[in-house]
Every structure is written in C-alpha cells, then in structure tokens.
Protein backbone atom coordinates (compact mmCIF):
# COMPACT_ATOMS: atom_id res chain seq x y z
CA UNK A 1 243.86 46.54 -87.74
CA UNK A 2 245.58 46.80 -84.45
CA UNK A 3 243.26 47.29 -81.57
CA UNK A 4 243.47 51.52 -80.36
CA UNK A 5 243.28 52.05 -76.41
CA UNK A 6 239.86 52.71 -77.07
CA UNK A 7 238.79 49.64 -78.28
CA UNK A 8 241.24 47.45 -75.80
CA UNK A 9 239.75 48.90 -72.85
CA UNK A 10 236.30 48.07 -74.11
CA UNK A 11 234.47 44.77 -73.14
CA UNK A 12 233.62 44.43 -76.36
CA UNK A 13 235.18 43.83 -80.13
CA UNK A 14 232.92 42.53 -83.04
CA UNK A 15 230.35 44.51 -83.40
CA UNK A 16 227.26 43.80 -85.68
CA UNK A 17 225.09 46.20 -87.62
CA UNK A 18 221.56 45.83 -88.20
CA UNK A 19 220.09 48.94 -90.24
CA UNK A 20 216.33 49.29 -91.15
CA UNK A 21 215.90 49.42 -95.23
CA UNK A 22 214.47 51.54 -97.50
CA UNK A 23 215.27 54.41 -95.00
CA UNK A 24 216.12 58.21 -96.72
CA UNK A 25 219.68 59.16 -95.68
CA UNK A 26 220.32 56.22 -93.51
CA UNK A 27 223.23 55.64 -95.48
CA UNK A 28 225.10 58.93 -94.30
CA UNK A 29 224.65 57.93 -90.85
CA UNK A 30 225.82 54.43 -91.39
CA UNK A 31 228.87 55.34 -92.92
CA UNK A 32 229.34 58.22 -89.49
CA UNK A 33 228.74 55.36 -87.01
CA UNK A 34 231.14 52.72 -89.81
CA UNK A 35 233.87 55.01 -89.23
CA UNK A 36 233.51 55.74 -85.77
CA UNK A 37 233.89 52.27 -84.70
CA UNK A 38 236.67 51.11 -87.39
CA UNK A 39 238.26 54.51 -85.88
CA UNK A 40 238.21 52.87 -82.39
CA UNK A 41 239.27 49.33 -83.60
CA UNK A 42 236.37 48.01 -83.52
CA UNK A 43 235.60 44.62 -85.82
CA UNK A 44 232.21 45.59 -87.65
CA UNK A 45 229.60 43.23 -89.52
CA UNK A 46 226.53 43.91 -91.29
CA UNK A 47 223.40 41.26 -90.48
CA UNK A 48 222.68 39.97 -93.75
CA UNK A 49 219.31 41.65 -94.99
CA UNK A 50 220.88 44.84 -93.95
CA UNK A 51 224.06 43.98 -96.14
CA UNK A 52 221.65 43.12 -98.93
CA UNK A 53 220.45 47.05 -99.00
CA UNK A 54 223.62 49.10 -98.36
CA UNK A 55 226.41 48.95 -100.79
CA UNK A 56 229.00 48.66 -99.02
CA UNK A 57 230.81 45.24 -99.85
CA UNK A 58 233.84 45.98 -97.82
CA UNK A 59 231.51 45.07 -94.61
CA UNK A 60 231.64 41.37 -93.95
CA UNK A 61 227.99 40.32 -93.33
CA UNK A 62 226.46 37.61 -91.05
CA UNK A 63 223.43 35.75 -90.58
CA UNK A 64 221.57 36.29 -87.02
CA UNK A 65 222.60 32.81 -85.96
CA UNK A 66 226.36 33.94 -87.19
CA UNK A 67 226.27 36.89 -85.25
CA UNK A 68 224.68 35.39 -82.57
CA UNK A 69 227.58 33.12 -82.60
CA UNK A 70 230.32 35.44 -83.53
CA UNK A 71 229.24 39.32 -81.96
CA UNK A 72 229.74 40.79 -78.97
CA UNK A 73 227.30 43.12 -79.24
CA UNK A 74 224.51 43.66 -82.06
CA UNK A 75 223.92 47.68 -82.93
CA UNK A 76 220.44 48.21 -84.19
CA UNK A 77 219.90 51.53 -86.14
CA UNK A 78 215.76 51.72 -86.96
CA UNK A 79 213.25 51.57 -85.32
CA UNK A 80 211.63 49.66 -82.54
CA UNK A 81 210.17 47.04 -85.20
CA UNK A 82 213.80 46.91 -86.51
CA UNK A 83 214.78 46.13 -82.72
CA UNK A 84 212.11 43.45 -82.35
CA UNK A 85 212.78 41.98 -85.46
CA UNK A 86 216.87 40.92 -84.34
CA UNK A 87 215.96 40.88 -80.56
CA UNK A 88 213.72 37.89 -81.22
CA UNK A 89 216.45 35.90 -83.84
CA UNK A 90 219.17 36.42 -80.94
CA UNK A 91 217.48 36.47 -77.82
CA UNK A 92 218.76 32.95 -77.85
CA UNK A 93 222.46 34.17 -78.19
CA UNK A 94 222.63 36.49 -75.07
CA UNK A 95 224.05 39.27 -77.70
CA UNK A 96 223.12 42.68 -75.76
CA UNK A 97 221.19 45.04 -77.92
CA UNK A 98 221.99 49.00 -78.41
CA UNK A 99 219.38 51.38 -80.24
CA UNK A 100 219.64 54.30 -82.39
CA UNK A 101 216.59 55.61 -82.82
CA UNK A 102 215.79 56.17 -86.78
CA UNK A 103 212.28 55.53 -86.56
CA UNK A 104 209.50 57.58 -84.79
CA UNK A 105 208.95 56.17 -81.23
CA UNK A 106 211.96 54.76 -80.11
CA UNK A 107 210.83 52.92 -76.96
CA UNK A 108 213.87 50.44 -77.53
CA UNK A 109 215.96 52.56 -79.95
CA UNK A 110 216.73 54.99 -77.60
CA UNK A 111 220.21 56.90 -78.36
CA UNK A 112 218.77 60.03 -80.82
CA UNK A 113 220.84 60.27 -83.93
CA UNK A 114 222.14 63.99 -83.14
CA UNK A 115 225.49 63.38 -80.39
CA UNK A 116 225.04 59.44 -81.38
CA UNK A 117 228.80 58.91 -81.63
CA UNK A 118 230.12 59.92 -78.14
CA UNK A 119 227.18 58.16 -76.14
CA UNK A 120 228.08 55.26 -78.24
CA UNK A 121 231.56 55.08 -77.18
CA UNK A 122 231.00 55.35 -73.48
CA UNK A 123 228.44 52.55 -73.67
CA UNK A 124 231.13 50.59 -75.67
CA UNK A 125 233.66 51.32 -73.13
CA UNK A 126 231.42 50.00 -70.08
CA UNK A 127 229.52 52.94 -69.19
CA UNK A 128 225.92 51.86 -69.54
CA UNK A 129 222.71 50.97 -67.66
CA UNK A 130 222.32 47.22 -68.92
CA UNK A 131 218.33 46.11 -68.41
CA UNK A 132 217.01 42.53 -69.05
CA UNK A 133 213.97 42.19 -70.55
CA UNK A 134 211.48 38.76 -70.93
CA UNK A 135 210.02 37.31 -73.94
CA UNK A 136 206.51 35.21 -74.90
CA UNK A 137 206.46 32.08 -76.68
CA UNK A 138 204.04 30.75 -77.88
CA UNK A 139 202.82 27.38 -79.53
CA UNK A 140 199.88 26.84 -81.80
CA UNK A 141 197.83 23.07 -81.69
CA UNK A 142 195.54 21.92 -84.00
CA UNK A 143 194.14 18.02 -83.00
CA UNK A 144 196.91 18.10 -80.82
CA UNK A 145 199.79 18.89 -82.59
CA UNK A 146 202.26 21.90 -83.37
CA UNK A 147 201.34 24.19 -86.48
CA UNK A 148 203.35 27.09 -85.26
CA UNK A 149 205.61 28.09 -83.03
CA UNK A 150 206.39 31.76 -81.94
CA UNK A 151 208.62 34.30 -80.42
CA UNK A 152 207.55 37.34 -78.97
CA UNK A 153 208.83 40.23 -77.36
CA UNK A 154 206.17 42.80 -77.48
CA UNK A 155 203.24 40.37 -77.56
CA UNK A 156 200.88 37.61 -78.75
CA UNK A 157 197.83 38.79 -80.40
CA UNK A 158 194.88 36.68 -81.21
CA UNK A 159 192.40 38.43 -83.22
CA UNK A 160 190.06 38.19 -86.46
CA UNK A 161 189.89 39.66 -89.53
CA UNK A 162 188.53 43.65 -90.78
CA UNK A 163 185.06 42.02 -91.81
CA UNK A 164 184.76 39.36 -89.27
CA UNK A 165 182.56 39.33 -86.68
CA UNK A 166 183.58 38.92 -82.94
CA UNK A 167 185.82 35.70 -82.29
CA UNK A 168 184.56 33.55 -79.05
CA UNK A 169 187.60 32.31 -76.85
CA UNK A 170 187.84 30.08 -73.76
CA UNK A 171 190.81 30.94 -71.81
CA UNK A 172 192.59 28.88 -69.04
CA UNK A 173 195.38 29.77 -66.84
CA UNK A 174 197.73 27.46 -65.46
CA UNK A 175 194.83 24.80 -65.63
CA UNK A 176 192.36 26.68 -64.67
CA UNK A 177 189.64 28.21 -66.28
CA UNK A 178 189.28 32.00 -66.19
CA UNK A 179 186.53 32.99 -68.53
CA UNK A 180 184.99 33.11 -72.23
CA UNK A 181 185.16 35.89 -73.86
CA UNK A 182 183.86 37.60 -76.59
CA UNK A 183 185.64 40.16 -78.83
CA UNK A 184 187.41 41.35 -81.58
CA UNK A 185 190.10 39.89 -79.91
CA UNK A 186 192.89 39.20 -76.87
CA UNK A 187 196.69 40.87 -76.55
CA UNK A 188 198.63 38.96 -74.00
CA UNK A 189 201.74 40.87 -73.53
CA UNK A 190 205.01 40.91 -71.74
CA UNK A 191 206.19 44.42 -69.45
CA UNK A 192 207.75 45.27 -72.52
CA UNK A 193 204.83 45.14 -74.63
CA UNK A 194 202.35 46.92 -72.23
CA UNK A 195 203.61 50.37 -73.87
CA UNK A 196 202.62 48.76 -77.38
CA UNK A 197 199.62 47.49 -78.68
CA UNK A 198 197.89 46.76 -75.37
CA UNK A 199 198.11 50.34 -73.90
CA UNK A 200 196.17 51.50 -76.81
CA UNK A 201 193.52 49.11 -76.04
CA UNK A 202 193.47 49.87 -72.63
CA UNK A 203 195.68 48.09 -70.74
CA UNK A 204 198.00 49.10 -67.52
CA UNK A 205 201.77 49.92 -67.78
CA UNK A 206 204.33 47.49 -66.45
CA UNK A 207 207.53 47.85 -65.33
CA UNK A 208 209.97 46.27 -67.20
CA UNK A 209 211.47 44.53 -63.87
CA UNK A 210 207.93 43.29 -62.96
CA UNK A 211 207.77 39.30 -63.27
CA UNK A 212 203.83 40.29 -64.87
CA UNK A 213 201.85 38.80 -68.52
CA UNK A 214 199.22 41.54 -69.16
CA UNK A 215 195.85 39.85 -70.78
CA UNK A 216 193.89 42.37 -72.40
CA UNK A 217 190.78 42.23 -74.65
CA UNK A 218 189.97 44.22 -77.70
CA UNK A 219 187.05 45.77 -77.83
CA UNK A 220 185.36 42.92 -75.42
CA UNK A 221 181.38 42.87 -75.65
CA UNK A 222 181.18 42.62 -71.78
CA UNK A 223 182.83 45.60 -70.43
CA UNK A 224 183.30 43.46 -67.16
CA UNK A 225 186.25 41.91 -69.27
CA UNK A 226 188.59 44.16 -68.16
CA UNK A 227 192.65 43.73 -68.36
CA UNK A 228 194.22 41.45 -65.59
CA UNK A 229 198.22 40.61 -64.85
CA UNK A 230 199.21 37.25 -64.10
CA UNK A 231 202.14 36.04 -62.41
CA UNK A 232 204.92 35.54 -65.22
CA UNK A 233 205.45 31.86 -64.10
CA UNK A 234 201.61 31.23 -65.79
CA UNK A 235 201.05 29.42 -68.92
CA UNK A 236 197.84 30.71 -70.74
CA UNK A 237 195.79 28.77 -73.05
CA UNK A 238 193.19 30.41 -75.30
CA UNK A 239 191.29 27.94 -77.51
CA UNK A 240 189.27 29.44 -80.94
CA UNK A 241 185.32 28.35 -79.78
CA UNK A 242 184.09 30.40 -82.43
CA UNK A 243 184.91 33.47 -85.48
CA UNK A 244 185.94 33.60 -88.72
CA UNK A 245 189.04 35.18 -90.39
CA UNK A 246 191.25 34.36 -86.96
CA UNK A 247 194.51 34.70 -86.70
CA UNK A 248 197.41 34.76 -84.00
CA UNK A 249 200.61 37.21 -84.22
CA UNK A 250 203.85 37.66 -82.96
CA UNK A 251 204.80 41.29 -82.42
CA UNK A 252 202.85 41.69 -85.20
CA UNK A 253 205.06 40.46 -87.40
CA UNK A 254 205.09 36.05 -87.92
CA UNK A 255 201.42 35.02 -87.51
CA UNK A 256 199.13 31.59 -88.69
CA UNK A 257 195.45 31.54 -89.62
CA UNK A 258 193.32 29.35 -86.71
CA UNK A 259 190.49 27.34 -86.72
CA UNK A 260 187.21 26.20 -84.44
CA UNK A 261 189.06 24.34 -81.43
CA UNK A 262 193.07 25.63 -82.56
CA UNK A 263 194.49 26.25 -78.67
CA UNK A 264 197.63 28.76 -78.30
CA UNK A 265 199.72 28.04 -75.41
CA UNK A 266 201.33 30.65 -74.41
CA UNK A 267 204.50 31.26 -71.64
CA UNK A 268 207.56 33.32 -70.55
CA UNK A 269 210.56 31.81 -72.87
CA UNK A 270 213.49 30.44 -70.92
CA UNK A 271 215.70 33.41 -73.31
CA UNK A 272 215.70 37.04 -72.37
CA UNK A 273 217.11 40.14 -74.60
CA UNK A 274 219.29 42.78 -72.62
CA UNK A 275 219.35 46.43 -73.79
CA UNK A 276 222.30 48.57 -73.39
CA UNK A 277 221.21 52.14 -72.72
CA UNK A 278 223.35 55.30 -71.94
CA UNK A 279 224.27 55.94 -68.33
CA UNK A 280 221.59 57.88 -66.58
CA UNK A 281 219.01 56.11 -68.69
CA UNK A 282 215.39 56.34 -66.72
CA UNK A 283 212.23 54.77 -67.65
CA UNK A 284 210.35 57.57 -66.11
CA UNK A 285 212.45 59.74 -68.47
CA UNK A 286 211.02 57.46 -71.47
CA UNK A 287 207.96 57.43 -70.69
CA UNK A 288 207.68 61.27 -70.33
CA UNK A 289 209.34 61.46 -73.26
CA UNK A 290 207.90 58.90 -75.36
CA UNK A 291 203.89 59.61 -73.80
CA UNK A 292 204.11 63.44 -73.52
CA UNK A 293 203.75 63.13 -69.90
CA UNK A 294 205.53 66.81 -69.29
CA UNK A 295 203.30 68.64 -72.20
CA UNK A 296 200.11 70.42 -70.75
CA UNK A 297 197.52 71.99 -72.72
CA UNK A 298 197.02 75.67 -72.73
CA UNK A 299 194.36 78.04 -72.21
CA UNK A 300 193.02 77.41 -75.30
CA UNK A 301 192.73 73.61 -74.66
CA UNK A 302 195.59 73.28 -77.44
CA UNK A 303 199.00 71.13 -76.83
C-alpha cells in the first residue's frame, strides 16, 4: 500500500502491536486502532504471543528480537505489566514505547482508550513528549558463578516465601558495607519503580529524570532500616546470610530460588526504554491522577 500524506510525514512506518491476552473486548479495539493505522499507511505487525491470541492471520507477526530489529515503534495495548513485559525484551533495540491503557493503573500505558485514535496520530506524526527511562540488571552468583541473569525495569526484589521466617542479608554498596538487615525482604528499585512495589512498602517517589536506585526493606525488624537512594552509578550487592524459601524477582515476573551465601549484584543497565506520551503529558498530572492526589474526603470522612 502506497504511503498517505499522513504516514509520509510521520517519522515513523512499521509499527508493532503488542496486546495483553485473555482481555474481554480487546479485540474490538484492536481491530479500531488495525484500521486506523493501515488507514494512514502505516506497516503493522503483531509480537508473536499476541498473534498467537487474536485471529487475525492477515497481521504478519514478529518475535521481540524481530521487531526490535525491524519496528520503528512498538504499540503496547494492556497494561503496565504488558508494558514491562516488551520494554524489558527491547530495551536493547532503542524501539520507543507508546501505551494504551487497557489495564487498571496505567502508570506507563497512559493514552485512555476513549479519543485513542487522534492522540495516536499526532504522536505518530511527531507531536509527543519523548521521556527516557533506566533499567536494573541484575546477576545472581552461587560459588562464584552466574545462575541468573535479570532485567528489570520496575525493580529487583529479594524476598522469602508466605511461611518463611525473616531472611538475614548483608548488603554492600560499591564495596562498601552498608548494613545487615533483617526482614521479610529488600526492593531495590529504579525512579520508575518507586511508584510500584516500593511505595507500598514505604518508600519515597523519584523522579523519573533523577540518576537515583531506591533500597527499601519490607517489613524490616529494626525500624531504623529505613529506605535510602543511592547514586545510580552504584552497584549493590546483597548476599543470602540466612532464610528459607528465598527468592529474587524481576518486576515480578522472571525470578530464581537462592541459597545461604547466593550474592545478587545488582546495577543500572547500559540500555534504557523511551516512552512516547501525548503532548502536554505531565508527571504531576499522573501522579494526581494515578494516586488520587486531587480527591479530598468529605464531611463525613468518606472519598
């Protein structure tokens, strides 16, 4: 198909799809945002898994390292765990990411589905805010050598298991010890990840610009543990003293069982992910949004 002015006055032209399965009525919007872009002249492919669950064999598919290769951009319609999922298999790639938010945060997936279509085309066309975020990665030793190695975007989680007791860590920074610690556990997390799993358990926001790691224990049993940012140049090594049922995880989604004297050495990767967002985009506005920052409780203490 020729390419319409649309499309030859954009920067980019294949486009990859990655939907999140096993989604009610995803397929309806697929198809909208399918013939949107084939409208435009856009060359579309569907990432393989998400091939595998639509039926729609007239989309060419492609593995992540094929679109890596191949796309010019990669369009992710879930959720933020659909997002982390692809960011981490491409952040090698320098594909830019755009979200449409299908899931129920949507700190990364961040166009809503209703008006999806013309924000989409202006951010085709060049009118976007693009923002570079970092990634973790992490490497897992036993007697010395590799058992695992990990990408993260979100964070690295060491923790044990539901009837475990607490798990006993040293932890060293850039040589240097810091402390032992013991609790159920220890999230170290990019600026990204600080609106995840380690704000629940306490731990400050970052920026997404900041050059910060965030360590911060679960549940530690000296409440003078408290969170701490390190420079993002650090490398942190925790090694296992002590626990049962241990585990480490990458944005909670590839993880390896650990023993007594395991070490995970953990860093800023060399790759980063870039997110496309609409123009105007503000990560005050997100957090507002996302946090219920601009909701105040009425007179009967009630939201």
């Amino acid at each position: 198909m020729p390419a319409t002015p649309a499309a030859a006055a954009s920067i980019y032209n294949t486009i990859a799809l990655v939907v999140r399965p096993n989604t009610a009525g995803i397929e309806d919007s697929v198809r909208d945002v399918l013939a949107f872009l084939r409208q435009e002249g856009y060359s579309v492919v569907f990432e393989t898994e998400t091939a595998e669950h639509l039926n729609m064999p007239e989309i060419p598919s492609m593995s992540p390292q094929g679109i890596g290769e191949k796309a010019d951009v990669a369009l992710v319609m879930g959720g933020d765990g659909t997002m982390l999922g692809i960011a981490r298999q491409l952040a090698s790639y320098e594909v830019p990411l755009i979200g449409i938010n299908q899931g129920r945060l949507g700190f990364m997936t961040d166009i809503p589905l209703e008006g999806m279509l013309p924000v989409l085309g202006k951010i085709l066309r060049g009118k976007h805010k693009a923002e570079r975020r970092t990634l973790l990665e992490g490497r897992v030793l036993r007697d010395g050598k590799p058992i695992h190695i990990g990408l993260a975007v979100n964070d690295v989680v060491v923790s044990r298991g539901a009837g475990a007791g607490m798990v006993e860590l040293r932890v060293e920074v850039d040589e240097h010890f810091m402390y032992n610690q013991r609790s159920d556990g220890l999230i170290v997390s990019t600026p990204t990840g600080s609106t995840a799993y380690a704000l629940s358990a306490g731990g400050p926001l970052l920026h997404p610009t900041l050059g910060g790691i965030v360590l911060v224990p679960i549940a530690p049993h000296a409440l003078s543990n408290r969170p701490i940012v390190l420079p993002d140049s650090s490398e942190i090594v925790m090694e296992i003293i002590r626990g049962r049922d241990i585990t480490v995880n990458f944005d909670m989604q590839t993880f390896a069982s650990l023993q007594p004297q395991d070490r995970i050495h953990i860093r800023r990767s060399p790759h980063t992910i870039t997110f496309l967002h609409p123009e105007g985009w503000s990560y005050y506005n997100t957090l507002r949004k996302k946090l219920h920052w601009n909701e105040y409780p009425s007179s009967d203490g009630k939201i």
